[in-house]
PDB file of N, CA and C in Angstrom:
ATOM      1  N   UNK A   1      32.989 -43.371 -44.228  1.00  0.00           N
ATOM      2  CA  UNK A   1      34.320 -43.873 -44.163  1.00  0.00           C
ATOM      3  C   UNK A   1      35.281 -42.776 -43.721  1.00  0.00           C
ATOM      4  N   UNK A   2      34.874 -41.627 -43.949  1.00  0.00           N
ATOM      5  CA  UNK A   2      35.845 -40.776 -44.033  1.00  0.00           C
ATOM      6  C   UNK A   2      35.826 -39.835 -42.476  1.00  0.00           C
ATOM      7  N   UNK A   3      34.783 -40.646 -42.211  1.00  0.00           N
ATOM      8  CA  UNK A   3      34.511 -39.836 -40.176  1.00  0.00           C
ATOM      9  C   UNK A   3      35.560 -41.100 -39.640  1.00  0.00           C
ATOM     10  N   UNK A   4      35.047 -42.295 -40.173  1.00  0.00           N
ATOM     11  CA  UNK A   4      35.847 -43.652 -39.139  1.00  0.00           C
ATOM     12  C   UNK A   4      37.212 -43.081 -39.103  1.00  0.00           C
ATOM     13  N   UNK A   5      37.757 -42.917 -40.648  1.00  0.00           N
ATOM     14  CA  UNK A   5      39.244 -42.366 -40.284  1.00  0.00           C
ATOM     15  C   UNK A   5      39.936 -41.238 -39.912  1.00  0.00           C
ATOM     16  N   UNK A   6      38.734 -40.443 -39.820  1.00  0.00           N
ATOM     17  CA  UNK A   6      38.980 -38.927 -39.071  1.00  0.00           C
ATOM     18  C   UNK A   6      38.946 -39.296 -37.438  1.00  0.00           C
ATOM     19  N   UNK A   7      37.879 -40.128 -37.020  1.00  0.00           N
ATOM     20  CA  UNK A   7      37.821 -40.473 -35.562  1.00  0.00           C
ATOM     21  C   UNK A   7      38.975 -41.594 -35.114  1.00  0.00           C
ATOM     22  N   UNK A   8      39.681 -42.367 -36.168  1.00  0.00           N
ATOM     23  CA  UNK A   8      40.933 -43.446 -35.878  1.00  0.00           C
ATOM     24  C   UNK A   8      42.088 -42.526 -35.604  1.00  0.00           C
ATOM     25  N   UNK A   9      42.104 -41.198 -36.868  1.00  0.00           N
ATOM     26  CA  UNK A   9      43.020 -40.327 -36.437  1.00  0.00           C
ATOM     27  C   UNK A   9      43.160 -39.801 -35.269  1.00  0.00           C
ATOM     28  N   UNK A  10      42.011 -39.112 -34.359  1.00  0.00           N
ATOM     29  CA  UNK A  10      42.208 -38.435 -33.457  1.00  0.00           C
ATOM     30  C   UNK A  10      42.169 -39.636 -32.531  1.00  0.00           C
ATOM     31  N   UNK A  11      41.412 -40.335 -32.644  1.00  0.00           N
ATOM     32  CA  UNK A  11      41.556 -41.397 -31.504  1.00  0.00           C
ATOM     33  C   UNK A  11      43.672 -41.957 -31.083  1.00  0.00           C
ATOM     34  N   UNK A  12      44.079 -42.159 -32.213  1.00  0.00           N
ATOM     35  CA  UNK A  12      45.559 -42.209 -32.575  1.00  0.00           C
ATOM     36  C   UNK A  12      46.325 -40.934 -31.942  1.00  0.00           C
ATOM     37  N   UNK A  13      45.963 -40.282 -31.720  1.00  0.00           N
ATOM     38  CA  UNK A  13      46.769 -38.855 -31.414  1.00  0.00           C
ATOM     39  C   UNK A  13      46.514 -38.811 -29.792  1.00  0.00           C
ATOM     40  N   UNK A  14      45.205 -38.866 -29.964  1.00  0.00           N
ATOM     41  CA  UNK A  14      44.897 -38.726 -28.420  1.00  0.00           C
ATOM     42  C   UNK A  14      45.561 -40.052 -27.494  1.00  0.00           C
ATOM     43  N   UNK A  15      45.729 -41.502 -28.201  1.00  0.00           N
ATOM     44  CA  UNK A  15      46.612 -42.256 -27.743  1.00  0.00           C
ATOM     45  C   UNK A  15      47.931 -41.781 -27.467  1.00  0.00           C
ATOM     46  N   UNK A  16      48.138 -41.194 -28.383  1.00  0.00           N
ATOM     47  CA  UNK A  16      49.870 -41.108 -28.412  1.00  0.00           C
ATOM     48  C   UNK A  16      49.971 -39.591 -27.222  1.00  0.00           C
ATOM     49  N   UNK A  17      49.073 -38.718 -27.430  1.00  0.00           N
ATOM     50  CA  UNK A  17      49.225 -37.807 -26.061  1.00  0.00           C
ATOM     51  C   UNK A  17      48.999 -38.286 -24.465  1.00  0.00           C
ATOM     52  N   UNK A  18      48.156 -39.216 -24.429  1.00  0.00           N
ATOM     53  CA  UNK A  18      48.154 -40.092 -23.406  1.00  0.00           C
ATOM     54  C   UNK A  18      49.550 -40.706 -22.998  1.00  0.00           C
ATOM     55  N   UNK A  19      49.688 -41.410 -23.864  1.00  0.00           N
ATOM     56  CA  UNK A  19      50.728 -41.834 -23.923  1.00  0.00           C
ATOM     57  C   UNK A  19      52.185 -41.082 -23.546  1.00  0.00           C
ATOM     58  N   UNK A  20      52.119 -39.911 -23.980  1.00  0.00           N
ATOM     59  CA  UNK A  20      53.446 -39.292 -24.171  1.00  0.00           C
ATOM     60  C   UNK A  20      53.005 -38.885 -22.818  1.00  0.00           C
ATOM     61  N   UNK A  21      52.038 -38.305 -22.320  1.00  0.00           N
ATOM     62  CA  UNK A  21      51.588 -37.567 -20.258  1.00  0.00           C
ATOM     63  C   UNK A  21      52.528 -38.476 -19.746  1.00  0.00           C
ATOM     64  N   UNK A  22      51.659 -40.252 -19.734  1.00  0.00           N
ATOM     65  CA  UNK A  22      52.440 -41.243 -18.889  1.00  0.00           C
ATOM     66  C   UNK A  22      53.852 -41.285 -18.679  1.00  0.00           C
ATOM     67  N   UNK A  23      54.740 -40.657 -20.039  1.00  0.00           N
ATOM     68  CA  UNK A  23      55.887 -41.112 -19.696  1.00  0.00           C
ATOM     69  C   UNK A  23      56.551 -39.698 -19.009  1.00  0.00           C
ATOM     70  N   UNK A  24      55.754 -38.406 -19.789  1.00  0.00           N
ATOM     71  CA  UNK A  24      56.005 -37.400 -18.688  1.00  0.00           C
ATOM     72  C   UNK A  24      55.735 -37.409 -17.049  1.00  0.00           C
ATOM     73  N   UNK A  25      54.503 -38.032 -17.157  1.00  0.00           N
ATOM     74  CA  UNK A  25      54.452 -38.288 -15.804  1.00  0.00           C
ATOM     75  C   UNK A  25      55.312 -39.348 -14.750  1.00  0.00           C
ATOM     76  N   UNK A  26      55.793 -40.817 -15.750  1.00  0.00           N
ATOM     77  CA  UNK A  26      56.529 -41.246 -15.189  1.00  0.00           C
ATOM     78  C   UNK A  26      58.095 -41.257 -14.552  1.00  0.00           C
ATOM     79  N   UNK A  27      58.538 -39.825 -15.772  1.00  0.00           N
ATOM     80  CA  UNK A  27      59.413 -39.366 -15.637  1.00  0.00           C
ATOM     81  C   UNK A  27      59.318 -38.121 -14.315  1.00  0.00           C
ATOM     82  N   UNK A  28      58.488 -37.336 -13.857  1.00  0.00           N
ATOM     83  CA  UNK A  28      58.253 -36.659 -13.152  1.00  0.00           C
ATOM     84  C   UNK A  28      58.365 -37.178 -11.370  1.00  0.00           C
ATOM     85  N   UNK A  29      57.744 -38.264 -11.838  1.00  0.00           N
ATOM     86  CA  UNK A  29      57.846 -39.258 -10.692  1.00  0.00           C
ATOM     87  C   UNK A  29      59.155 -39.867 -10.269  1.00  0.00           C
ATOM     88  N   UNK A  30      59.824 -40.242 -11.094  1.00  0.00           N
ATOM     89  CA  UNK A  30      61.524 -40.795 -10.742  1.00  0.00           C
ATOM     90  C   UNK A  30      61.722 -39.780 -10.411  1.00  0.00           C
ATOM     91  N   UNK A  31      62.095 -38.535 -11.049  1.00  0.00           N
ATOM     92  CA  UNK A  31      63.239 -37.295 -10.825  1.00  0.00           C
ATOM     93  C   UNK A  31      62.320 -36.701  -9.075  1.00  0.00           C
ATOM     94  N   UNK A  32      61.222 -37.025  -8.712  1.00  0.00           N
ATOM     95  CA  UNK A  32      60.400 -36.541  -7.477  1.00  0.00           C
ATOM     96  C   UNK A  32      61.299 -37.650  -6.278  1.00  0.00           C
ATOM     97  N   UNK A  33      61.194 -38.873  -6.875  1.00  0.00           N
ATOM     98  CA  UNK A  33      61.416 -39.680  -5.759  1.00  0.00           C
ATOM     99  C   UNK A  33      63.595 -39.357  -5.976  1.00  0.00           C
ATOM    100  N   UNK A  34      63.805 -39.464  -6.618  1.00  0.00           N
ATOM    101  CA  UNK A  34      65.252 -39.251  -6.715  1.00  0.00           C
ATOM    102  C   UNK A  34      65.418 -37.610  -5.824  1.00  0.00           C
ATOM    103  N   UNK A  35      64.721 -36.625  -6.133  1.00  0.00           N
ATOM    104  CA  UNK A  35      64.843 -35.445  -4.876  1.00  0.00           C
ATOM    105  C   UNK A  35      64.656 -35.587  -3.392  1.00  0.00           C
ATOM    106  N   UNK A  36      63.640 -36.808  -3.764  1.00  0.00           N
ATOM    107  CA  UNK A  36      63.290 -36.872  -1.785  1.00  0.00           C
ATOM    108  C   UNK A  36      64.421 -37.790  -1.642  1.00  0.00           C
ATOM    109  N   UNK A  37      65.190 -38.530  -2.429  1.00  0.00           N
ATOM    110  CA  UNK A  37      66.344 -39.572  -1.704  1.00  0.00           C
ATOM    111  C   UNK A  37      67.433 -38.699  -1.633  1.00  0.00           C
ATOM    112  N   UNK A  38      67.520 -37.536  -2.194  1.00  0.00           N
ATOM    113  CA  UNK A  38      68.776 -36.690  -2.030  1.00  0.00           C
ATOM    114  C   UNK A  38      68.487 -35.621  -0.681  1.00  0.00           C
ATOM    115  N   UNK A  39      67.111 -36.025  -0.728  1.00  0.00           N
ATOM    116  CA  UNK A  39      66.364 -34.616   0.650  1.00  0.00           C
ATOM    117  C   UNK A  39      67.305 -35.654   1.997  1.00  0.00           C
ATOM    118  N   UNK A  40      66.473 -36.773   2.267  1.00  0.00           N
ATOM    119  CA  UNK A  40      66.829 -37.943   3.027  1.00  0.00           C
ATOM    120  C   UNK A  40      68.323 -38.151   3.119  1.00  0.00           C
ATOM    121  N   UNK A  41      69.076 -38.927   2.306  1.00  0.00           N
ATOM    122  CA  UNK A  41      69.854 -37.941   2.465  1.00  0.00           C
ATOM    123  C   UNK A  41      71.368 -37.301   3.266  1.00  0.00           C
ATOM    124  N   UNK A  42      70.694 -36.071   2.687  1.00  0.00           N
ATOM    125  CA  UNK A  42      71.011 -34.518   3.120  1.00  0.00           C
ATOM    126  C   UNK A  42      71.136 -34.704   4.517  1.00  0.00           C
ATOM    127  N   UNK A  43      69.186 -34.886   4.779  1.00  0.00           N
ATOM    128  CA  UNK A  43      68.881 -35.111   6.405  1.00  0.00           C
ATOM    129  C   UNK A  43      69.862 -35.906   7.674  1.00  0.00           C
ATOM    130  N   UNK A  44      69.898 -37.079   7.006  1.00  0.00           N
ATOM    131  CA  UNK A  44      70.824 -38.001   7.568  1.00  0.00           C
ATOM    132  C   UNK A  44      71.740 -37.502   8.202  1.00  0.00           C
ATOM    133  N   UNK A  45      73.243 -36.988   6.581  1.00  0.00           N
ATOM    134  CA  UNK A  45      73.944 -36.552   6.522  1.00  0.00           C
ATOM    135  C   UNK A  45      73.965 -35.593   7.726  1.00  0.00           C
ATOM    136  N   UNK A  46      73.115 -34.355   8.037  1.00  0.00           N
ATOM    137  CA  UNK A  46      72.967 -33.274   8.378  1.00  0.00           C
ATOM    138  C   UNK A  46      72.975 -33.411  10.514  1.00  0.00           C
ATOM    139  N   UNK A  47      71.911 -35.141  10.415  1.00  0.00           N
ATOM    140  CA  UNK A  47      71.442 -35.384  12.050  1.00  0.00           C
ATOM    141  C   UNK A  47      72.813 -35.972  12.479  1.00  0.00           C
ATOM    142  N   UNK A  48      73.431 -36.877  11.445  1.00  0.00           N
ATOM    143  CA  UNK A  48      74.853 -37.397  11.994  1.00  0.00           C
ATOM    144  C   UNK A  48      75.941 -36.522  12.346  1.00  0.00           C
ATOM    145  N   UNK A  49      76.249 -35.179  11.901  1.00  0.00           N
ATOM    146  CA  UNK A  49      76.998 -34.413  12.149  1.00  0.00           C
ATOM    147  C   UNK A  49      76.435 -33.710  13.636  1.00  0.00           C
ATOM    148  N   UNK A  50      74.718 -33.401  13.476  1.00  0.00           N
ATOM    149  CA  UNK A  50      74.377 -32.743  14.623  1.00  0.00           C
ATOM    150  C   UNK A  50      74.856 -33.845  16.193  1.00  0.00           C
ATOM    151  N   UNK A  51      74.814 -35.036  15.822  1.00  0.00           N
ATOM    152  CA  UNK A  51      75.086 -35.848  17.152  1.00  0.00           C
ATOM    153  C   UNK A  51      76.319 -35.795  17.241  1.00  0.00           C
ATOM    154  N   UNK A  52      77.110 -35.616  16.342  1.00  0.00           N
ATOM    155  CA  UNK A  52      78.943 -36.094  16.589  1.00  0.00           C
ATOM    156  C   UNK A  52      78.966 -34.202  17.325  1.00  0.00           C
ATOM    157  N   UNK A  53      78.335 -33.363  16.838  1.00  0.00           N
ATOM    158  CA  UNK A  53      79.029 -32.175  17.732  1.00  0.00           C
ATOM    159  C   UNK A  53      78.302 -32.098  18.825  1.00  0.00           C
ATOM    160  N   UNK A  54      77.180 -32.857  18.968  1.00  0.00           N
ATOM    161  CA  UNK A  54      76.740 -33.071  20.597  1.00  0.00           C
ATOM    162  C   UNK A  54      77.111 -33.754  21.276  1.00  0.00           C
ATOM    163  N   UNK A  55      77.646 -34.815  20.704  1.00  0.00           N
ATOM    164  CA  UNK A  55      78.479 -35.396  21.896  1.00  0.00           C
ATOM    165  C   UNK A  55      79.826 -34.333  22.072  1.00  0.00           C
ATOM    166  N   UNK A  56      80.822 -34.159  21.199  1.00  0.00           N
ATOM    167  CA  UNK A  56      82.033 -33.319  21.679  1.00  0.00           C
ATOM    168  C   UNK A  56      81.397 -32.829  22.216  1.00  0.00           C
ATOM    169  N   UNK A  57      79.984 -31.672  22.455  1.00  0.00           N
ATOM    170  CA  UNK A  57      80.203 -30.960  23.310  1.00  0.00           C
ATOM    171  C   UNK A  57      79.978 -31.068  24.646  1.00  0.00           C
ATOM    172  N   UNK A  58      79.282 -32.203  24.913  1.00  0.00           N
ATOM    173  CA  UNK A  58      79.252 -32.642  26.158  1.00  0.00           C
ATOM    174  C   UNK A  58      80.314 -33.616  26.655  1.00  0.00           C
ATOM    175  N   UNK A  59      81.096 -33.792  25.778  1.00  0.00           N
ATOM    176  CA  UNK A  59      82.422 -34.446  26.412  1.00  0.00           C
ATOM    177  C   UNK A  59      83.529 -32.884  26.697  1.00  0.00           C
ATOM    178  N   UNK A  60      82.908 -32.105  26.080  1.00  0.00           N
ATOM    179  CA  UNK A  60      83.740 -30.985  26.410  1.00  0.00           C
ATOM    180  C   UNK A  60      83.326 -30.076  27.889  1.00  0.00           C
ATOM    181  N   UNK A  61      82.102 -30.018  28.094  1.00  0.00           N
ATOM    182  CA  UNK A  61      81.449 -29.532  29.135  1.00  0.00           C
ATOM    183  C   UNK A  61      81.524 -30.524  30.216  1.00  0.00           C
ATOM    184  N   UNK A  62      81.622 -31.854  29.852  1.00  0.00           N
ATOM    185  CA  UNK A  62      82.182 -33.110  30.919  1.00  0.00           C
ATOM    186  C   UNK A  62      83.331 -32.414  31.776  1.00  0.00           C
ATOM    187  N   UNK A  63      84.694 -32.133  30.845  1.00  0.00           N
ATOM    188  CA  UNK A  63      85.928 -32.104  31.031  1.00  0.00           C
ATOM    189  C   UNK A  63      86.029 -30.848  31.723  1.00  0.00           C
ATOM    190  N   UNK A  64      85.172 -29.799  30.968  1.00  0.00           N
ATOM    191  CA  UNK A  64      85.381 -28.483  31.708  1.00  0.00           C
ATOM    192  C   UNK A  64      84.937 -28.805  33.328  1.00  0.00           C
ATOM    193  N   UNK A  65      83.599 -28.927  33.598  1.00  0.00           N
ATOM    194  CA  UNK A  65      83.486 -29.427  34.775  1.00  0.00           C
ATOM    195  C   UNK A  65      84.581 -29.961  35.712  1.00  0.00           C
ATOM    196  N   UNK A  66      84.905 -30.932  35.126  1.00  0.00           N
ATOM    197  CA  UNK A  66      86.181 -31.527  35.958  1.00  0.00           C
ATOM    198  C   UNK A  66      86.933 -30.681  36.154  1.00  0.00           C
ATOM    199  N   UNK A  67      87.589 -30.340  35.672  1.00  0.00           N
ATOM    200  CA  UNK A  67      88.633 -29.128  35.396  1.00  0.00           C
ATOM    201  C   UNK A  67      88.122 -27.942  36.463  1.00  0.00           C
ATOM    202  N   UNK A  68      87.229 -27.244  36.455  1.00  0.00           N
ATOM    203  CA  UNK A  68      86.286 -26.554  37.473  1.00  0.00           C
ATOM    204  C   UNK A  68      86.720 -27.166  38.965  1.00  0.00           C
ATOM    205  N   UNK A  69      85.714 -28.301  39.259  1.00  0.00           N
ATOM    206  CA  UNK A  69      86.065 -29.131  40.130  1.00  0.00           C
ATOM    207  C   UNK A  69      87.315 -29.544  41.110  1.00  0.00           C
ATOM    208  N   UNK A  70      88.330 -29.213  40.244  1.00  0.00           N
ATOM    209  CA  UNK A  70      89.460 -29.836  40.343  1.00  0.00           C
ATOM    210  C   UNK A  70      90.308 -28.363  41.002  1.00  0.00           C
ATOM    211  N   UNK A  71      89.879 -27.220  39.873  1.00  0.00           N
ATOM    212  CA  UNK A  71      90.488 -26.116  40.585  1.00  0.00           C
ATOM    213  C   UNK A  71      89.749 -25.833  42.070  1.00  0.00           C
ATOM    214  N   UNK A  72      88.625 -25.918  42.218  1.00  0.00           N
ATOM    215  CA  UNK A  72      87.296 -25.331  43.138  1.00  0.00           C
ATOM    216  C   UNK A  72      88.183 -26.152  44.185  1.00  0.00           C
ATOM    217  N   UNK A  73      88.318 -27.732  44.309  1.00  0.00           N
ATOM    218  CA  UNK A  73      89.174 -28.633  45.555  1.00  0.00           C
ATOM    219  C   UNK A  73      90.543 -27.877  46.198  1.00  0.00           C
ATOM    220  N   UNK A  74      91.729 -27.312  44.755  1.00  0.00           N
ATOM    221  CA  UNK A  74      93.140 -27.035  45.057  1.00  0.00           C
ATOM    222  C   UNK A  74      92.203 -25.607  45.705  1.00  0.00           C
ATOM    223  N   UNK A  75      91.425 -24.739  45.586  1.00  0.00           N
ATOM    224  CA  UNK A  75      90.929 -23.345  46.067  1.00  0.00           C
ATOM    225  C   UNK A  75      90.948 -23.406  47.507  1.00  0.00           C
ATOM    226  N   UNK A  76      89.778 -24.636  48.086  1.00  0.00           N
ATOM    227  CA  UNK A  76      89.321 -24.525  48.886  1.00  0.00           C
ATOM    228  C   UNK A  76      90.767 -25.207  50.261  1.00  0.00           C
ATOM    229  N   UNK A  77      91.512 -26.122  49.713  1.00  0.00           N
ATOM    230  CA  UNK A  77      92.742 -26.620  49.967  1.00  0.00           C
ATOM    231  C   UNK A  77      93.763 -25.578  50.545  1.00  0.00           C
ATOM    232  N   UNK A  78      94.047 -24.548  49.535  1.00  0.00           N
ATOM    233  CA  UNK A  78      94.231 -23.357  49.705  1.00  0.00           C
ATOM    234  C   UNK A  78      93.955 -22.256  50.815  1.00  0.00           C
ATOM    235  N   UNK A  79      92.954 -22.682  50.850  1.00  0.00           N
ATOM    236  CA  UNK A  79      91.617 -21.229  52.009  1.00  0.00           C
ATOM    237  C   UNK A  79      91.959 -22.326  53.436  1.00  0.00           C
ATOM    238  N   UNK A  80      91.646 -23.695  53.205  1.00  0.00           N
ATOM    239  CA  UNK A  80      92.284 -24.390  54.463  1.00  0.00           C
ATOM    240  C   UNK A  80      93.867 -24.351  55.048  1.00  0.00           C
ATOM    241  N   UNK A  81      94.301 -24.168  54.027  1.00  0.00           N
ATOM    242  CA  UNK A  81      95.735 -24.244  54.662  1.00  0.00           C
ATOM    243  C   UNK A  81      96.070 -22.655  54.882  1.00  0.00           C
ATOM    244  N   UNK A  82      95.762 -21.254  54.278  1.00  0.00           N
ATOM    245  CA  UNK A  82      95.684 -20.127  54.771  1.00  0.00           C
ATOM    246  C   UNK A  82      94.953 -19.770  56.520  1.00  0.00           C
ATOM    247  N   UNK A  83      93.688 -20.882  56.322  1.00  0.00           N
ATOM    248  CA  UNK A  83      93.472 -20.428  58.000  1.00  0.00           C
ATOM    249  C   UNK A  83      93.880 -20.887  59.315  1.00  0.00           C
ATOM    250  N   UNK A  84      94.561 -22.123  58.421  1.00  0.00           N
ATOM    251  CA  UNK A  84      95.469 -22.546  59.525  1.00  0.00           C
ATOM    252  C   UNK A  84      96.620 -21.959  59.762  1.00  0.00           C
ATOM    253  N   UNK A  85      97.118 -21.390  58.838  1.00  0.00           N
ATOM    254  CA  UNK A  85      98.308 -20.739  59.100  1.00  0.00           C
ATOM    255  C   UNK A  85      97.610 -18.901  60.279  1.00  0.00           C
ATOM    256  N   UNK A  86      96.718 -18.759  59.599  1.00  0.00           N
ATOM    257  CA  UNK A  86      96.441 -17.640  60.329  1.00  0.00           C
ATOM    258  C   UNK A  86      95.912 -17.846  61.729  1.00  0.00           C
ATOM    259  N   UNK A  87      95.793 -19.327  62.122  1.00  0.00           N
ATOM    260  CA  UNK A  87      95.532 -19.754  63.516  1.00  0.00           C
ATOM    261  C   UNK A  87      96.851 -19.848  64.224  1.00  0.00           C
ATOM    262  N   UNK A  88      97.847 -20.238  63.422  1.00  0.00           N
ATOM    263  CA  UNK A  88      99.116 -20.201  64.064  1.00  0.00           C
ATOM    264  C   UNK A  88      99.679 -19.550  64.361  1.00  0.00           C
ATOM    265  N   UNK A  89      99.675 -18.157  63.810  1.00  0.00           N
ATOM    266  CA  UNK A  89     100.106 -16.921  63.345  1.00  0.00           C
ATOM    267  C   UNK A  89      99.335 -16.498  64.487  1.00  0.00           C
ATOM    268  N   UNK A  90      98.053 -16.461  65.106  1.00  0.00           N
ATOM    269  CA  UNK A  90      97.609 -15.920  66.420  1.00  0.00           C
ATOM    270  C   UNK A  90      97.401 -16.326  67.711  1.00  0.00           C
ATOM    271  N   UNK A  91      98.301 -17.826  67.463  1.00  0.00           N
ATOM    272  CA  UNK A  91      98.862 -18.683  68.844  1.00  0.00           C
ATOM    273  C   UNK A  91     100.017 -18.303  68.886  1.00  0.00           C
ATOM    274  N   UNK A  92     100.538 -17.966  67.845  1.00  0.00           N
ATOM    275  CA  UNK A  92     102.078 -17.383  67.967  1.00  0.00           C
ATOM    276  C   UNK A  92     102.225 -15.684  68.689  1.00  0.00           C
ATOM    277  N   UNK A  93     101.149 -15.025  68.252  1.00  0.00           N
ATOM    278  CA  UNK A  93     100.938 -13.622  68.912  1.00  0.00           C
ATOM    279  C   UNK A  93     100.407 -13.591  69.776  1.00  0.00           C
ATOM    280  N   UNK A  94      99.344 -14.657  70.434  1.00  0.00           N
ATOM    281  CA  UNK A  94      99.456 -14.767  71.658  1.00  0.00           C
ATOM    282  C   UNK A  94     100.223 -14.999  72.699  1.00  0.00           C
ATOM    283  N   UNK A  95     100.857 -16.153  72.688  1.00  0.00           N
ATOM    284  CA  UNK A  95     101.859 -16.710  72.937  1.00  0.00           C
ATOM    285  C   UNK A  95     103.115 -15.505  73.145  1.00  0.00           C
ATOM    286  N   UNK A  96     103.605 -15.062  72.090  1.00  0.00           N
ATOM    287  CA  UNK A  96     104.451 -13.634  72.365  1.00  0.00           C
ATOM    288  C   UNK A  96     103.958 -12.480  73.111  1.00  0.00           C
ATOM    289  N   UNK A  97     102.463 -12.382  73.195  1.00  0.00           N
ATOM    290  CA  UNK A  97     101.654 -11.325  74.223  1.00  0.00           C
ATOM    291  C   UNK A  97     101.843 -11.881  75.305  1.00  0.00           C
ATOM    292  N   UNK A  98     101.946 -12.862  75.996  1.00  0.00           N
ATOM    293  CA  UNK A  98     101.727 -13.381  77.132  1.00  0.00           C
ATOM    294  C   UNK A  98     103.179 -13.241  77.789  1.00  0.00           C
ATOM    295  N   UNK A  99     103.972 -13.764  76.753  1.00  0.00           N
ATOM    296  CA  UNK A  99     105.750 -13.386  76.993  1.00  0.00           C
ATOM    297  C   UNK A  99     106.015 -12.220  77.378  1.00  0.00           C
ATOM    298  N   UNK A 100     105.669 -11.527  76.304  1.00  0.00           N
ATOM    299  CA  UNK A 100     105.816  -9.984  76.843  1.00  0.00           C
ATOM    300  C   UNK A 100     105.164  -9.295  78.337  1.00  0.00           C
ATOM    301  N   UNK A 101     104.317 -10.100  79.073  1.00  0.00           N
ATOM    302  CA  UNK A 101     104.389  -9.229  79.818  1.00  0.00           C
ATOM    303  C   UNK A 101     104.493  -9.786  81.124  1.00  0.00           C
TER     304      UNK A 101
END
């Protein structure tokens, strides 16, 4: 009699340590999956910011371009209307060479 209730005892203990793992373990498991939903997320959080400054920056490198573009046209506008003037400027000195003599 006195083994049955020595073996009910430990059998009882060893339930209740079983027992007590599961809820450690079940607890281990929420606070695991509650880290990966804060990892996730993070992540999210982290890819949505990476696209909002990739787009500015290619709306910024858009604009610069233009801007580029825009000066590179008034440049070359510039260099055209300088060589015309310097064509005139040597129909005009021709023109006065020929006078002169």
């Amino acid at each position: 009699m006195k083994k049955s209730l020595f073996a009910a005892a430990l059998m009882s203990l060893f339930l209740a340590a079983c027992g007590g793992a599961n809820d450690k373990a079940q607890d281990a498991a929420a606070k695991a999956s509650e880290a990966v939903s804060e990892a996730a997320t993070a992540a999210t959080e982290a890819a949505s910011e990476a696209k909002e400054a990739a787009v500015e920056a290619a709306s910024d490198a858009k604009e610069a371009v233009a801007e580029g573009a825009k000066d590179a046209s008034q440049a070359v506008a510039e260099a055209a209307s300088a060589a015309q003037a310097a064509d005139t400027a040597s129909a005009a000195a021709s023109a006065a060479d020929s006078a002169a003599k």
